[in-house]
Protein backbone atom coordinates (compact mmCIF):
# COMPACT_ATOMS: atom_id res chain seq x y z
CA UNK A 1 5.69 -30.76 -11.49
CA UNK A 2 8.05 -33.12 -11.22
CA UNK A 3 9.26 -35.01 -7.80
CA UNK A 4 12.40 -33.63 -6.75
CA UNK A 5 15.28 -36.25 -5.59
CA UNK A 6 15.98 -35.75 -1.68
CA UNK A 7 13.01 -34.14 -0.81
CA UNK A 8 10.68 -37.37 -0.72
CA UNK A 9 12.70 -39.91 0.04
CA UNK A 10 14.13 -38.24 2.79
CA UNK A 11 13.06 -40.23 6.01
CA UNK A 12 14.02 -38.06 8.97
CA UNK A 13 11.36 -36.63 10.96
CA UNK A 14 8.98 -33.68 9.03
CA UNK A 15 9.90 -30.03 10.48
CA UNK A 16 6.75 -28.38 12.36
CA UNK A 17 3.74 -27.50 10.11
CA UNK A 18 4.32 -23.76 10.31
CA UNK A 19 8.36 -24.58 9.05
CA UNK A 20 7.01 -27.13 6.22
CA UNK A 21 4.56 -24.30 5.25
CA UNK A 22 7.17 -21.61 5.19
CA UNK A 23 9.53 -23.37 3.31
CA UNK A 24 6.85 -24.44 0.32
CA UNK A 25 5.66 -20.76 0.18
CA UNK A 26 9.48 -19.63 -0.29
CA UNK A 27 10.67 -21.90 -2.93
CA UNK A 28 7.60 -21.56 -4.98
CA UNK A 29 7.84 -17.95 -4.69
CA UNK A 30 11.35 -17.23 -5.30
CA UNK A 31 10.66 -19.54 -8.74
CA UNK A 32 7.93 -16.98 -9.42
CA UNK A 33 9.56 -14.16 -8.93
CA UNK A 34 12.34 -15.00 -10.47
CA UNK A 35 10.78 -15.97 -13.86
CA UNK A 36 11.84 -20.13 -13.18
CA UNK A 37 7.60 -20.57 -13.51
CA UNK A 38 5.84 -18.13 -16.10
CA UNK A 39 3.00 -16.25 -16.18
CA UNK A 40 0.23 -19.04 -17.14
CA UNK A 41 2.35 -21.84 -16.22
CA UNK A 42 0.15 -24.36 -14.41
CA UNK A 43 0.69 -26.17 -10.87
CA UNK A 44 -1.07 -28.86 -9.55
CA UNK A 45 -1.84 -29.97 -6.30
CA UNK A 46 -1.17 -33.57 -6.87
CA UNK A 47 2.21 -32.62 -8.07
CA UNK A 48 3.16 -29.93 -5.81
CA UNK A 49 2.65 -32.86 -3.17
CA UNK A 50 4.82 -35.20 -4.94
CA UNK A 51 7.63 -32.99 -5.17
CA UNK A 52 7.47 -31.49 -1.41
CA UNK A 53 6.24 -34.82 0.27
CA UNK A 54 3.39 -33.09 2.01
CA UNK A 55 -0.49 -33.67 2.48
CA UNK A 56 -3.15 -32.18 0.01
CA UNK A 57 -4.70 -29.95 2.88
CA UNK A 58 -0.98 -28.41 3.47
CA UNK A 59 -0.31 -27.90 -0.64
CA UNK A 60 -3.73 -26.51 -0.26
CA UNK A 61 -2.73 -24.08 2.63
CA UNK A 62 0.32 -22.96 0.50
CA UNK A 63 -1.77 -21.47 -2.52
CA UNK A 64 -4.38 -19.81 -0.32
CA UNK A 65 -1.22 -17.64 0.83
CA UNK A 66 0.43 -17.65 -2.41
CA UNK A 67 -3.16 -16.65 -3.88
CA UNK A 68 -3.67 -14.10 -1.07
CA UNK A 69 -0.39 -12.74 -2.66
CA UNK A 70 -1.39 -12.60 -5.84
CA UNK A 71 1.38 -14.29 -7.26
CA UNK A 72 -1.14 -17.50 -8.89
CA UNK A 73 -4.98 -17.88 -8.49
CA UNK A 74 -7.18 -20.96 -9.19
CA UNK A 75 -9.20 -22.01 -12.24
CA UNK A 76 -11.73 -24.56 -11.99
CA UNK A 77 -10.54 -27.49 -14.50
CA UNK A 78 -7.85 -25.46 -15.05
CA UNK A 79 -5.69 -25.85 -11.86
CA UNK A 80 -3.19 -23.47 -10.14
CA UNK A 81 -2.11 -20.28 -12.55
CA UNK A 82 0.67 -18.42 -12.48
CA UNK A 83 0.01 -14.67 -12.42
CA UNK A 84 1.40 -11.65 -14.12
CA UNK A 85 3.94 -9.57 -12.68
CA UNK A 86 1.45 -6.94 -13.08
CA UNK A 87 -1.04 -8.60 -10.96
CA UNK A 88 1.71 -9.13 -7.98
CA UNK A 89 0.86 -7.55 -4.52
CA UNK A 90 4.24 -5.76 -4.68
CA UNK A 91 3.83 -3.95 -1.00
CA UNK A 92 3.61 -7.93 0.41
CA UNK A 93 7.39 -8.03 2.43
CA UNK A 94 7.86 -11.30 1.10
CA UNK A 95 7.81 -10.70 -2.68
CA UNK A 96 9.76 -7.71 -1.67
CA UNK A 97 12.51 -9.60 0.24
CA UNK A 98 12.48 -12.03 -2.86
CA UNK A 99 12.96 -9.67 -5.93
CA UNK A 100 15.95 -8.34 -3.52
CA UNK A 101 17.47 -11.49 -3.03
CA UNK A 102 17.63 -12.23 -6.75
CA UNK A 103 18.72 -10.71 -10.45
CA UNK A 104 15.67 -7.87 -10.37
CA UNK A 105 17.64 -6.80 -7.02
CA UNK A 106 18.88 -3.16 -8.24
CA UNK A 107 14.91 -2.58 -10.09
CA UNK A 108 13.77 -3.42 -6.77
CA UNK A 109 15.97 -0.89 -4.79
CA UNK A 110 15.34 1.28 -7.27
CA UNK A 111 11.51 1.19 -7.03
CA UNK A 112 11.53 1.38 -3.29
CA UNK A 113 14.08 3.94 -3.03
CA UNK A 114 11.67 6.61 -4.56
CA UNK A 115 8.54 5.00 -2.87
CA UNK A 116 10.38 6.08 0.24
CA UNK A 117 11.79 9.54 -1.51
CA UNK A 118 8.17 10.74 -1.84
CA UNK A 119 6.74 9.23 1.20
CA UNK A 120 9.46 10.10 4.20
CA UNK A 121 9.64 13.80 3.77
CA UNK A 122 5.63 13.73 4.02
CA UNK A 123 5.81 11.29 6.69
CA UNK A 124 8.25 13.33 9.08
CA UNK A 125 6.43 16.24 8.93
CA UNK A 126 3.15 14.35 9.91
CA UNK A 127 4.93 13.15 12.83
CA UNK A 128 6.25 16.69 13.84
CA UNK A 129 2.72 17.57 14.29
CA UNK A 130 1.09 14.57 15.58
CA UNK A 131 3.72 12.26 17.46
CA UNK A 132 3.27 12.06 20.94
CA UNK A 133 5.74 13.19 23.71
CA UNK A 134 6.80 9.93 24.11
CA UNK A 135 7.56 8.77 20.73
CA UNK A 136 8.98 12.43 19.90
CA UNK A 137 11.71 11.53 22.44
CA UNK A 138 11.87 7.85 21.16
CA UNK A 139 13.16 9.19 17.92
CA UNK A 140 15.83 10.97 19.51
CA UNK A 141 17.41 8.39 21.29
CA UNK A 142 16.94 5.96 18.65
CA UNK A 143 19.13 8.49 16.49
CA UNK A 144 21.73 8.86 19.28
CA UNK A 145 21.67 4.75 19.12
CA UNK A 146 22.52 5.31 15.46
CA UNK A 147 25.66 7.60 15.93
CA UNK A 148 27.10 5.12 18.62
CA UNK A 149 26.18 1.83 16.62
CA UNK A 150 27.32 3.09 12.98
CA UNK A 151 30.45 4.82 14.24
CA UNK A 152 31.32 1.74 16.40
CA UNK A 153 30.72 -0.55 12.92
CA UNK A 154 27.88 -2.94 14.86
CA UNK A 155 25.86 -2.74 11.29
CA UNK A 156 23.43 -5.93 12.71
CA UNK A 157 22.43 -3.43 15.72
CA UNK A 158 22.56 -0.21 13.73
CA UNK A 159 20.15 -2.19 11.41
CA UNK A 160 17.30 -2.75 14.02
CA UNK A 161 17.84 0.58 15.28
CA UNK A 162 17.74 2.06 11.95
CA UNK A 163 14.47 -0.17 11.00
CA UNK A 164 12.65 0.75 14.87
CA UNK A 165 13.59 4.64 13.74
CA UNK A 166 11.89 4.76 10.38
CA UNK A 167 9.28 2.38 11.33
CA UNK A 168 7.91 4.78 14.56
CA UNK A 169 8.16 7.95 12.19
CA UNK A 170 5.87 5.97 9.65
CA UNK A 171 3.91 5.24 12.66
CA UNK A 172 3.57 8.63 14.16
CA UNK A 173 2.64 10.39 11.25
CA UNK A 174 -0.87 10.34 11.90
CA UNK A 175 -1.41 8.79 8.04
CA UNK A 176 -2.42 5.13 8.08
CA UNK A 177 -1.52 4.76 4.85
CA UNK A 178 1.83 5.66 5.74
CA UNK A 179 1.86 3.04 8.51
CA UNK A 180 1.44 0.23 6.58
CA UNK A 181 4.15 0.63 4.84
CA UNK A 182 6.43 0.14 8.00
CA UNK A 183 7.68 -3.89 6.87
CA UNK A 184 8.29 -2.24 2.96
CA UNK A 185 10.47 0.03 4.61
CA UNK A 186 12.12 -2.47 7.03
CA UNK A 187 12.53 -5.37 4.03
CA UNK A 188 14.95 -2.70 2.11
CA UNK A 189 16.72 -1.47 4.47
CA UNK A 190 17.55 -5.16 5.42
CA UNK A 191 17.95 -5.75 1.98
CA UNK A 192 20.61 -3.06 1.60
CA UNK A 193 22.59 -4.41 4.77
CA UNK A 194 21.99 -8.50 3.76
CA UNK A 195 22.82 -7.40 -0.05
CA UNK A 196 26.69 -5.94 1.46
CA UNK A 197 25.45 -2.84 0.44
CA UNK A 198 25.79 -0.78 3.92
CA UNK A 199 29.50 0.84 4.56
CA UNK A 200 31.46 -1.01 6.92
CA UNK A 201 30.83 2.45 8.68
CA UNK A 202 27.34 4.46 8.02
CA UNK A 203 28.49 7.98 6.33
CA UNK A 204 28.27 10.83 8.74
CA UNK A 205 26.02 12.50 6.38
CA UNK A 206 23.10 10.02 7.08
CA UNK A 207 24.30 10.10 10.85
CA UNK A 208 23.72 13.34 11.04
CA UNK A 209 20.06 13.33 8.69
CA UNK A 210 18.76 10.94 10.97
CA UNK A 211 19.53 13.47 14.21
CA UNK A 212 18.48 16.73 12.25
CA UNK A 213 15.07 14.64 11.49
CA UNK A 214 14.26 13.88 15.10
CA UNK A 215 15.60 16.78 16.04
CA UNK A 216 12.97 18.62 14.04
CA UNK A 217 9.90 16.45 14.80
CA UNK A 218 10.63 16.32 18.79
CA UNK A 219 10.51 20.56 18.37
CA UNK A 220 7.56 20.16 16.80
CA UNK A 221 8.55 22.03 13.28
CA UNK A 222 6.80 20.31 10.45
CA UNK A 223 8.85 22.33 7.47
CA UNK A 224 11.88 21.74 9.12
CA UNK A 225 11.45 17.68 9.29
CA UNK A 226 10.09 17.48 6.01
CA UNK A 227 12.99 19.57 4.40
CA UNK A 228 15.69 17.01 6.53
CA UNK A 229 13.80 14.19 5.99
CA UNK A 230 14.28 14.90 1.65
CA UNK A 231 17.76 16.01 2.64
CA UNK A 232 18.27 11.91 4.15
CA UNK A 233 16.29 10.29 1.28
CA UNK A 234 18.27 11.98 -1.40
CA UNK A 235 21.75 10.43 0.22
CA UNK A 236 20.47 7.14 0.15
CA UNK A 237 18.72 7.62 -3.19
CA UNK A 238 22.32 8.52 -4.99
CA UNK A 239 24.16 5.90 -2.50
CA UNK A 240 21.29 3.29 -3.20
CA UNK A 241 20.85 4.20 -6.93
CA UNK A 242 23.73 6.15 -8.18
């Protein structure tokens, strides 16, 4: 690949390792996802260090975590790979927060929209019967945060309280599986507030879902927090996906 102008001849003092790192990951992976590099285009490592200015053993660095991604893997003689979309590790939050950020944007909502239609419901009634006190009464006050953020239009707050609310019912649920999908869920619904895509004011209707769900996992009533929890999904399917 070719060197680009600016990036090299730039004198000023390199950013931290960890920055550098970062910043190579992202723009290779952004090109990837976005279809700028093909499947079986090939990279190199000497030019991936002529374009970004950086030492073999950081370039090096870069693919392990690009590799670990699944997004290209090495071939000996062959060099760096691009991979398949098929191959991608599409849970990773990065590839997620990527295809958001760019033209497959509404594919991605789509995709994670049901992911979370046909894991919540499940989810919430796990936690009814397996939360602990202490998280049971979490959930309510993070809901109460809700009402109080959304109605008073503080959409950055309402965001982390919105993300800490689905993230400890995933949590709770007593399903690992479930768990690990706590940064999925967090990348979208950033993605939906980052993408303009949140009401100035969060509807009353999802207000109110997010109440009736810890309302029903606090009491302990696993039907009752599954049914509210399919209630929530389906408003943000239709508002997410039409």
């Amino acid at each position: 690949m070719g060197r680009k102008a600016g990036i090299v001849q730039d004198s000023a003092p390199r950013p931290a390792a960890t920055v550098m790192n970062g910043a190579i990951i992202n723009t290779l992976g952004v090109r990837i996802v976005a279809g700028t590099l093909q499947p079986g285009d090939r990279l190199t490592l000497d030019g991936l260090q002529a374009e970004f200015g950086v030492s073999r053993t950081v370039v090096r660095d870069c693919m392990q975590i690009l590799e670990s991604m699944n997004l290209v893997y090495s071939k000996r003689r062959i060099g760096i790979v691009v991979q398949d979309a098929s191959r991608w590790n599409v849970f990773d939050s990065r590839i997620i927060r990527w295809r958001l950020a760019g033209e497959q944007r509404d594919a991605q909502f789509r995709t994670l929209t049901e992911l979370r239609v046909a894991v919540e419901p499940i989810a919430a009634a796990g936690a009814a019967r397996h939360a602990e006190e202490d998280d049971r009464a979490a959930l309510v006050e993070l809901a109460a945060r809700m009402r109080l953020l959304g109605e008073a239009g503080r959409l950055e707050d309402f965001l982390a309280a919105d993300i800490a609310f689905h993230t400890l019912l995933l949590r709770s649920s007593g399903n690992e599986m479930f768990a690990s999908l706590d940064e999925v869920v967090a990348e979208v619904l950033t993605g939906r507030t980052q993408q303009g895509l949140m009401p100035e004011h969060p509807r009353e209707v999802a207000l109110r879902g997010h109440e009736c769900v810890a309302r029903a996992v606090a009491d302990g009533d696993g039907a009752a927090a599954m049914e509210q929890m399919a209630a929530l999904m389906e408003e943000v399917r239709t508002a997410v996906v039409g």
